[in-house]
N, C-alpha and C. Protein backbone atom coordinates (compact mmCIF):
# COMPACT_ATOMS: atom_id res chain seq x y z
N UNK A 1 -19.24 -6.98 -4.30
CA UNK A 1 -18.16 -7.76 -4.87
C UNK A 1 -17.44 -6.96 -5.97
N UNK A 2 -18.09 -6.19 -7.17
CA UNK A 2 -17.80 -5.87 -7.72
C UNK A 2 -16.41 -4.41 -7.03
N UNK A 3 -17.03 -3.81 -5.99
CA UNK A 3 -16.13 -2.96 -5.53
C UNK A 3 -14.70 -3.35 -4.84
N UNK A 4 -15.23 -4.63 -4.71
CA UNK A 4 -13.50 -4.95 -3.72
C UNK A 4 -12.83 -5.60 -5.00
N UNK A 5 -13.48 -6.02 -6.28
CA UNK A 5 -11.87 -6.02 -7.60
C UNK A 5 -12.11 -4.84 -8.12
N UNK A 6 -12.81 -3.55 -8.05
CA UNK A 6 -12.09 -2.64 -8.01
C UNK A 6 -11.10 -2.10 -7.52
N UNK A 7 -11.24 -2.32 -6.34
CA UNK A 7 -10.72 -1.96 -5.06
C UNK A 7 -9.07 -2.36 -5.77
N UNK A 8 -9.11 -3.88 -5.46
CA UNK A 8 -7.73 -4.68 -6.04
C UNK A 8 -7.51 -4.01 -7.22
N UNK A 9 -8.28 -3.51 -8.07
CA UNK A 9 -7.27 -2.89 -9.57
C UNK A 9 -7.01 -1.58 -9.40
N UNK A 10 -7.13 -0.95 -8.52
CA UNK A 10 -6.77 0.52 -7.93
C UNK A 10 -5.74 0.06 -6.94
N UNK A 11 -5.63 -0.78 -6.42
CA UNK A 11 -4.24 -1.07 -5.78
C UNK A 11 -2.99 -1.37 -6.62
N UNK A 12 -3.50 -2.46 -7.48
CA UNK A 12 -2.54 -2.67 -8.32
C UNK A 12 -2.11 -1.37 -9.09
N UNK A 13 -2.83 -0.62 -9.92
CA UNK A 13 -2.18 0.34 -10.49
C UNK A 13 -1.55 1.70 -9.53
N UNK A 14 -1.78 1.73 -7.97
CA UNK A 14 -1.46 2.33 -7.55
C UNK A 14 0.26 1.91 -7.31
N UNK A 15 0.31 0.48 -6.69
CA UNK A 15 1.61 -0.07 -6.62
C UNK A 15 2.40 -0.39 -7.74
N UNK A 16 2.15 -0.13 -9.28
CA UNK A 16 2.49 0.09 -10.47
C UNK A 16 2.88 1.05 -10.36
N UNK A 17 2.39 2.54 -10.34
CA UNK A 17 3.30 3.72 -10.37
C UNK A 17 4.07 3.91 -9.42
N UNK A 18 3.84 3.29 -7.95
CA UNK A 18 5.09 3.42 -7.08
C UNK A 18 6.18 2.92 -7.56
N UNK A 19 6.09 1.90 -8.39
CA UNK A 19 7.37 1.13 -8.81
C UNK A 19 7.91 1.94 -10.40
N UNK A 20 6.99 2.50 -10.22
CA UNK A 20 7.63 2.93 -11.50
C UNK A 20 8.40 4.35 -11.48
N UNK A 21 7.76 5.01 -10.70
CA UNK A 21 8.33 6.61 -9.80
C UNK A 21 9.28 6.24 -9.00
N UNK A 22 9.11 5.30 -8.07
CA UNK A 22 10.11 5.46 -6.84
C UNK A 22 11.54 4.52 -7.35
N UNK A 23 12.81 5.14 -7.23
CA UNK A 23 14.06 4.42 -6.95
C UNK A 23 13.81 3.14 -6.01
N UNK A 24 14.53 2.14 -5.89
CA UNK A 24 14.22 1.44 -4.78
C UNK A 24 12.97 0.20 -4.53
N UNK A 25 12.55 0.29 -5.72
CA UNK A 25 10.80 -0.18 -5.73
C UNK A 25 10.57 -1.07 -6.99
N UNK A 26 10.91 -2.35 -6.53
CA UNK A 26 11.01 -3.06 -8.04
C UNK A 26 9.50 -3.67 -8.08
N UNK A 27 8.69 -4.26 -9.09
CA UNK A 27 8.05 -5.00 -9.17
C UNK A 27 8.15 -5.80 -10.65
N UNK A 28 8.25 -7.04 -10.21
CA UNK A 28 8.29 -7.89 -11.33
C UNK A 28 7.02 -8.39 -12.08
N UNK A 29 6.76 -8.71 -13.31
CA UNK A 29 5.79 -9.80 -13.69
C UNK A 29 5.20 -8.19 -14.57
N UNK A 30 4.05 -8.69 -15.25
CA UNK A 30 3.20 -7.78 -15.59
C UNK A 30 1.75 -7.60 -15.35
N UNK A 31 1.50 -8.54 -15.38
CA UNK A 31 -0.68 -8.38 -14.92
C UNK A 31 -0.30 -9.24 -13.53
N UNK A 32 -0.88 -11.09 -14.13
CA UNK A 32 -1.03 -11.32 -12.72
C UNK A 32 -0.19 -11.00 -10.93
N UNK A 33 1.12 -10.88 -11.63
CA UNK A 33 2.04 -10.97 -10.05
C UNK A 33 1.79 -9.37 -9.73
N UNK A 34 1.20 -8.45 -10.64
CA UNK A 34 0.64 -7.20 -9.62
C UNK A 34 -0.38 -7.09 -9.13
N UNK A 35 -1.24 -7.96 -9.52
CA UNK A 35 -2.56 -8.14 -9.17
C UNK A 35 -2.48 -9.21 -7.32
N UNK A 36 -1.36 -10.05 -7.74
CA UNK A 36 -0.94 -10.97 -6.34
C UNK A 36 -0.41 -9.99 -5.23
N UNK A 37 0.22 -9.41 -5.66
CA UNK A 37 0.78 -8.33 -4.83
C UNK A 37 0.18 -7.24 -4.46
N UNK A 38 -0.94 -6.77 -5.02
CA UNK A 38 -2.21 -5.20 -4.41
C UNK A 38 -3.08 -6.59 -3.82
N UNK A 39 -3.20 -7.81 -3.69
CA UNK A 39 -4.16 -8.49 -3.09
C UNK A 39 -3.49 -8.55 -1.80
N UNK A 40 -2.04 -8.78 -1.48
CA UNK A 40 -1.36 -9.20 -0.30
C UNK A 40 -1.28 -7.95 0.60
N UNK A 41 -1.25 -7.01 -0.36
CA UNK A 41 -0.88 -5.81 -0.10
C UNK A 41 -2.59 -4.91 1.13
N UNK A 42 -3.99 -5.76 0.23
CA UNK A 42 -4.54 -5.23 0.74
C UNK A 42 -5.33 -5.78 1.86
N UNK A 43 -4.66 -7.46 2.21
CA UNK A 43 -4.65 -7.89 2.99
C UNK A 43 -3.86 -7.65 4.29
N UNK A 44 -2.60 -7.47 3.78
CA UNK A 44 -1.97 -6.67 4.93
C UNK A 44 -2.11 -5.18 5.70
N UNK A 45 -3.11 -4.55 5.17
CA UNK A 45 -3.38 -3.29 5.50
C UNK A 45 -4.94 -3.78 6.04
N UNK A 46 -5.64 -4.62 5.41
CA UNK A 46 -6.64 -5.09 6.60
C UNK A 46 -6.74 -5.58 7.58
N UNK A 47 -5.97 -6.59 7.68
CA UNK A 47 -5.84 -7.16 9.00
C UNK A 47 -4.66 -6.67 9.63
N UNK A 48 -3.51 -6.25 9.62
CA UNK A 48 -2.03 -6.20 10.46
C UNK A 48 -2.53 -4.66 10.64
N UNK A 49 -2.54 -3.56 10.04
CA UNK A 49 -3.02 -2.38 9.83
C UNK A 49 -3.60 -1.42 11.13
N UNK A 50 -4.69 -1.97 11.42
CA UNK A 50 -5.78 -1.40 12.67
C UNK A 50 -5.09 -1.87 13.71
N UNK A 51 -4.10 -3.23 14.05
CA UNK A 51 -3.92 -3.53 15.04
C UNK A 51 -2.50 -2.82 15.24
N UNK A 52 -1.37 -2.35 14.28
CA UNK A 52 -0.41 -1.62 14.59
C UNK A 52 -1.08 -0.29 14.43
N UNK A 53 -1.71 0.22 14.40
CA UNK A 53 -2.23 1.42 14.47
C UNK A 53 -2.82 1.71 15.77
N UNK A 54 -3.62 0.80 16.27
CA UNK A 54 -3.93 0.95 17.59
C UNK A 54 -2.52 0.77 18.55
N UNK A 55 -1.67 0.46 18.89
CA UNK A 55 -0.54 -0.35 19.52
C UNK A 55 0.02 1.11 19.67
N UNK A 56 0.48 1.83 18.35
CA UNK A 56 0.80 2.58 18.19
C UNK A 56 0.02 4.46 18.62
N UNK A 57 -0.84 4.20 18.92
CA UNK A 57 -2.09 5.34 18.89
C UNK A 57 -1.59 6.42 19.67
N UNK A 58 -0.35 6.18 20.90
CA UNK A 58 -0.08 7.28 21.36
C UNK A 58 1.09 8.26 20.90
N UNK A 59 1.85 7.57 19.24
CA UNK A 59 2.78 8.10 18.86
C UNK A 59 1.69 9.01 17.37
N UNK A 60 0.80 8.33 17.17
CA UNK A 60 0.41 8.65 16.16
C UNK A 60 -0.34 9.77 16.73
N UNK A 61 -1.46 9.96 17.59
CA UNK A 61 -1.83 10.77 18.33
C UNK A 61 -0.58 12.61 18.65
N UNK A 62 0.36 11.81 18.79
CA UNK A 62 1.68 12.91 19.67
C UNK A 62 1.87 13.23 18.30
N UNK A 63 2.20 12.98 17.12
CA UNK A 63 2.61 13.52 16.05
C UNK A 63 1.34 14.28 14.85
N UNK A 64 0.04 14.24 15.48
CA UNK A 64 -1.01 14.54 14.47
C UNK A 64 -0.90 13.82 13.55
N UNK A 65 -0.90 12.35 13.33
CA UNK A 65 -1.66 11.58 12.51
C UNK A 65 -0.33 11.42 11.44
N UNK A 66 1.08 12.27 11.55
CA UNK A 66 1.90 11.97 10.65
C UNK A 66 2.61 10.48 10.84
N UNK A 67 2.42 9.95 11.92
CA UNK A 67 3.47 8.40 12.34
C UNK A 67 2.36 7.37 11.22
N UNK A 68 1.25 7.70 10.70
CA UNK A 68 0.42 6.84 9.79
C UNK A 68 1.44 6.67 8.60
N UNK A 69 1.84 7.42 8.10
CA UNK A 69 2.54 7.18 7.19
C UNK A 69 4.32 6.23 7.42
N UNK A 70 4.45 6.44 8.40
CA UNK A 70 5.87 5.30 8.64
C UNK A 70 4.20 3.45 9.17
N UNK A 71 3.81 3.56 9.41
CA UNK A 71 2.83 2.24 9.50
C UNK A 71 2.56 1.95 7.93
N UNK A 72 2.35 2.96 7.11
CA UNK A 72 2.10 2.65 5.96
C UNK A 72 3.05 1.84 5.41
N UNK A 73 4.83 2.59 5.82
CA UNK A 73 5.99 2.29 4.58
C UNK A 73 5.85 0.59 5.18
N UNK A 74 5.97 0.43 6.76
CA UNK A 74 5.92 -0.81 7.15
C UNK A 74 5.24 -1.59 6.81
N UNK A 75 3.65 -1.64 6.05
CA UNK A 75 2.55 -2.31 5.48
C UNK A 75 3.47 -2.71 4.16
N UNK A 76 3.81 -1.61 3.38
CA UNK A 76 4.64 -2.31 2.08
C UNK A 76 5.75 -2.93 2.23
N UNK A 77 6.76 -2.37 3.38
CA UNK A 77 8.12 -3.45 3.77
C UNK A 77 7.44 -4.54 4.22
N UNK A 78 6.59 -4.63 4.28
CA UNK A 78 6.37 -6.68 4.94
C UNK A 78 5.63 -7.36 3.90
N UNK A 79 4.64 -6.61 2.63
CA UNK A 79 4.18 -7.22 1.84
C UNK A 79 5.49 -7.38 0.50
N UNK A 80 6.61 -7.13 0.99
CA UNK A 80 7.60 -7.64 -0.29
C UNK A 80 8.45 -7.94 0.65
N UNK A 81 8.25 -8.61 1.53
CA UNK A 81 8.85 -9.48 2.25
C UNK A 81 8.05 -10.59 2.24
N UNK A 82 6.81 -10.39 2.33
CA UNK A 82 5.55 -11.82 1.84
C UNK A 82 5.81 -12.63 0.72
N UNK A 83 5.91 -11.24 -0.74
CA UNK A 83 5.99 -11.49 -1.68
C UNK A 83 6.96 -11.67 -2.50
N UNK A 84 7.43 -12.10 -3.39
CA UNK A 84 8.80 -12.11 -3.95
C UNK A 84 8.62 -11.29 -5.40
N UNK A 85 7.65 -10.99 -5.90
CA UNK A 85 7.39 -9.98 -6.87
C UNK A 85 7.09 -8.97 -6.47
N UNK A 86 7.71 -8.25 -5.27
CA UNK A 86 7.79 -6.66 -4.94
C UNK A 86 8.97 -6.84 -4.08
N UNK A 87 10.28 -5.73 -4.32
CA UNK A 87 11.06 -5.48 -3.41
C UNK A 87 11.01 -4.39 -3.09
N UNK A 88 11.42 -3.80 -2.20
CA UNK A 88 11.67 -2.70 -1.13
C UNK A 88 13.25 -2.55 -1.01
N UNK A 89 13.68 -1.94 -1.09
CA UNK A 89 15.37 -1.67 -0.96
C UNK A 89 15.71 -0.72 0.36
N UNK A 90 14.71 -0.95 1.34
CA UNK A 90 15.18 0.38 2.38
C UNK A 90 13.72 1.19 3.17
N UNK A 91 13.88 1.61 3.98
CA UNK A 91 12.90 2.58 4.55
C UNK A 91 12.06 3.21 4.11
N UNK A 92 13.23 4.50 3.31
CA UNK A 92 12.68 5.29 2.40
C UNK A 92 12.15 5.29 1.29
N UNK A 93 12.80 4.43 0.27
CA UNK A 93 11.77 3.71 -0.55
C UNK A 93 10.62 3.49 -0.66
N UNK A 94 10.32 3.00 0.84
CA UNK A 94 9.34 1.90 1.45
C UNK A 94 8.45 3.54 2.26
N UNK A 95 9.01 4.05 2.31
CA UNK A 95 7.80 5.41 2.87
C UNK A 95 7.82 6.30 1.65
N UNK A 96 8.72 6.74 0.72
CA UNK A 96 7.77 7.17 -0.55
C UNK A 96 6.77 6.26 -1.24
N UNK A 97 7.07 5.23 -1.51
CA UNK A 97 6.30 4.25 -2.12
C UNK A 97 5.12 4.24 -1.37
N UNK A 98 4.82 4.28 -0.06
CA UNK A 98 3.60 4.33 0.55
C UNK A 98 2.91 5.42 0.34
N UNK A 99 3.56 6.65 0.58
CA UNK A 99 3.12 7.87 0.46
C UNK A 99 2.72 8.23 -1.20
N UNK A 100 3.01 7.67 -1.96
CA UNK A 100 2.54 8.03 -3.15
C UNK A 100 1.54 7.00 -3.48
N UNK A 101 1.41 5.67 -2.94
CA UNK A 101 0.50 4.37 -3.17
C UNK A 101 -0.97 5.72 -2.52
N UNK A 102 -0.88 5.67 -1.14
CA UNK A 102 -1.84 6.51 -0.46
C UNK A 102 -2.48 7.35 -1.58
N UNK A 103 -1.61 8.52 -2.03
CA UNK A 103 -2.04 9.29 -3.21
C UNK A 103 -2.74 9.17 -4.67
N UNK A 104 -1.87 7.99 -5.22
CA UNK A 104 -2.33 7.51 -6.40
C UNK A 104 -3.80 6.57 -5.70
N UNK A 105 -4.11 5.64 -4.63
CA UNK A 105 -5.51 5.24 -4.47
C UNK A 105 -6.44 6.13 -3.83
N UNK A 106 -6.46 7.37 -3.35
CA UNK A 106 -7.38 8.11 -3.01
C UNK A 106 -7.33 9.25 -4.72
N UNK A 107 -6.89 9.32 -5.14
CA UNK A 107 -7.09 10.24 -6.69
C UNK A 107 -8.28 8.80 -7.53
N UNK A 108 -7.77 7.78 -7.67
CA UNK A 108 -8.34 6.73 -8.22
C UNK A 108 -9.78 6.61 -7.57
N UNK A 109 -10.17 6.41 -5.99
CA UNK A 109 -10.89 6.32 -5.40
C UNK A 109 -11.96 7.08 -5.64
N UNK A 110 -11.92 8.36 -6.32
CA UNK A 110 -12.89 9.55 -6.19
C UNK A 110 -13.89 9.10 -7.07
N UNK A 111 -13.17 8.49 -8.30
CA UNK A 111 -14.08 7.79 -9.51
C UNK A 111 -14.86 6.44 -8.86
N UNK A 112 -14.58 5.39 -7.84
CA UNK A 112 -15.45 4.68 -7.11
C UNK A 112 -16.87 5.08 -6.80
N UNK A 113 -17.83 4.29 -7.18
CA UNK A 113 -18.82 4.73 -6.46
C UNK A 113 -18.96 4.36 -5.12
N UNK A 114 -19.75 5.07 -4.06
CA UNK A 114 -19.89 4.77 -2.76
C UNK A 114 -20.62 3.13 -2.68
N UNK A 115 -21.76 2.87 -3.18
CA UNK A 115 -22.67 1.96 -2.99
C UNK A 115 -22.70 0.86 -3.77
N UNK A 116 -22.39 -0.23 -4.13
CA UNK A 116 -22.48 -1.82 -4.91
C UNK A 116 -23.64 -1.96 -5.51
């Protein structure tokens, strides 16, 4: 338990610096509505996630694993479409913002321990 609100506060501060780096990438509120939003956020990458990834497996496959990252920008274009305290202004936005979310939670991640 303790690792999955880690989990959620490494999302949140990951989707904090996207919004704060990326043009295009608003997020409103200050604690709780980012905390609502890395929860939706990491709901939508659990469940919607594996199943457009599989659907997708022979583009992602044909490109070496780079089409993960347009599934990604799409994981954040639909969770600020969920949410009304994250906007997305566009594609690209919406694929830097992923691509740096990715970055900022695997740098964060390293400090996780493996085991609960």
């Amino acid at each position: 338990m303790r690792n999955l609100i880690i989990r959620l506060f490494i999302n949140a501060v990951a989707l904090w610096v996207a919004a704060q780096l990326v043009g295009g990438i608003e997020l409103e509120g200050e604690f709780w509505p980012v905390l609502l939003v890395a929860a939706v956020f990491g709901l939508v990458n659990a469940l919607l996630k594996p199943i457009l990834l599989l659907l997708t497996l022979p583009v992602v496959v044909l490109t070496l694993g780079l089409f993960t990252l347009v599934v990604n920008a799409l994981m954040l274009w639909l969770t600020a479409a969920l949410v009304g305290a994250l906007s997305v202004e566009g594609f690209w936005p919406a694929f830097l913002g992923a691509l740096l979310i990715t970055v900022v939670s695997f740098v964060l991640s390293v400090f996780l321990p493996e085991n609960d």
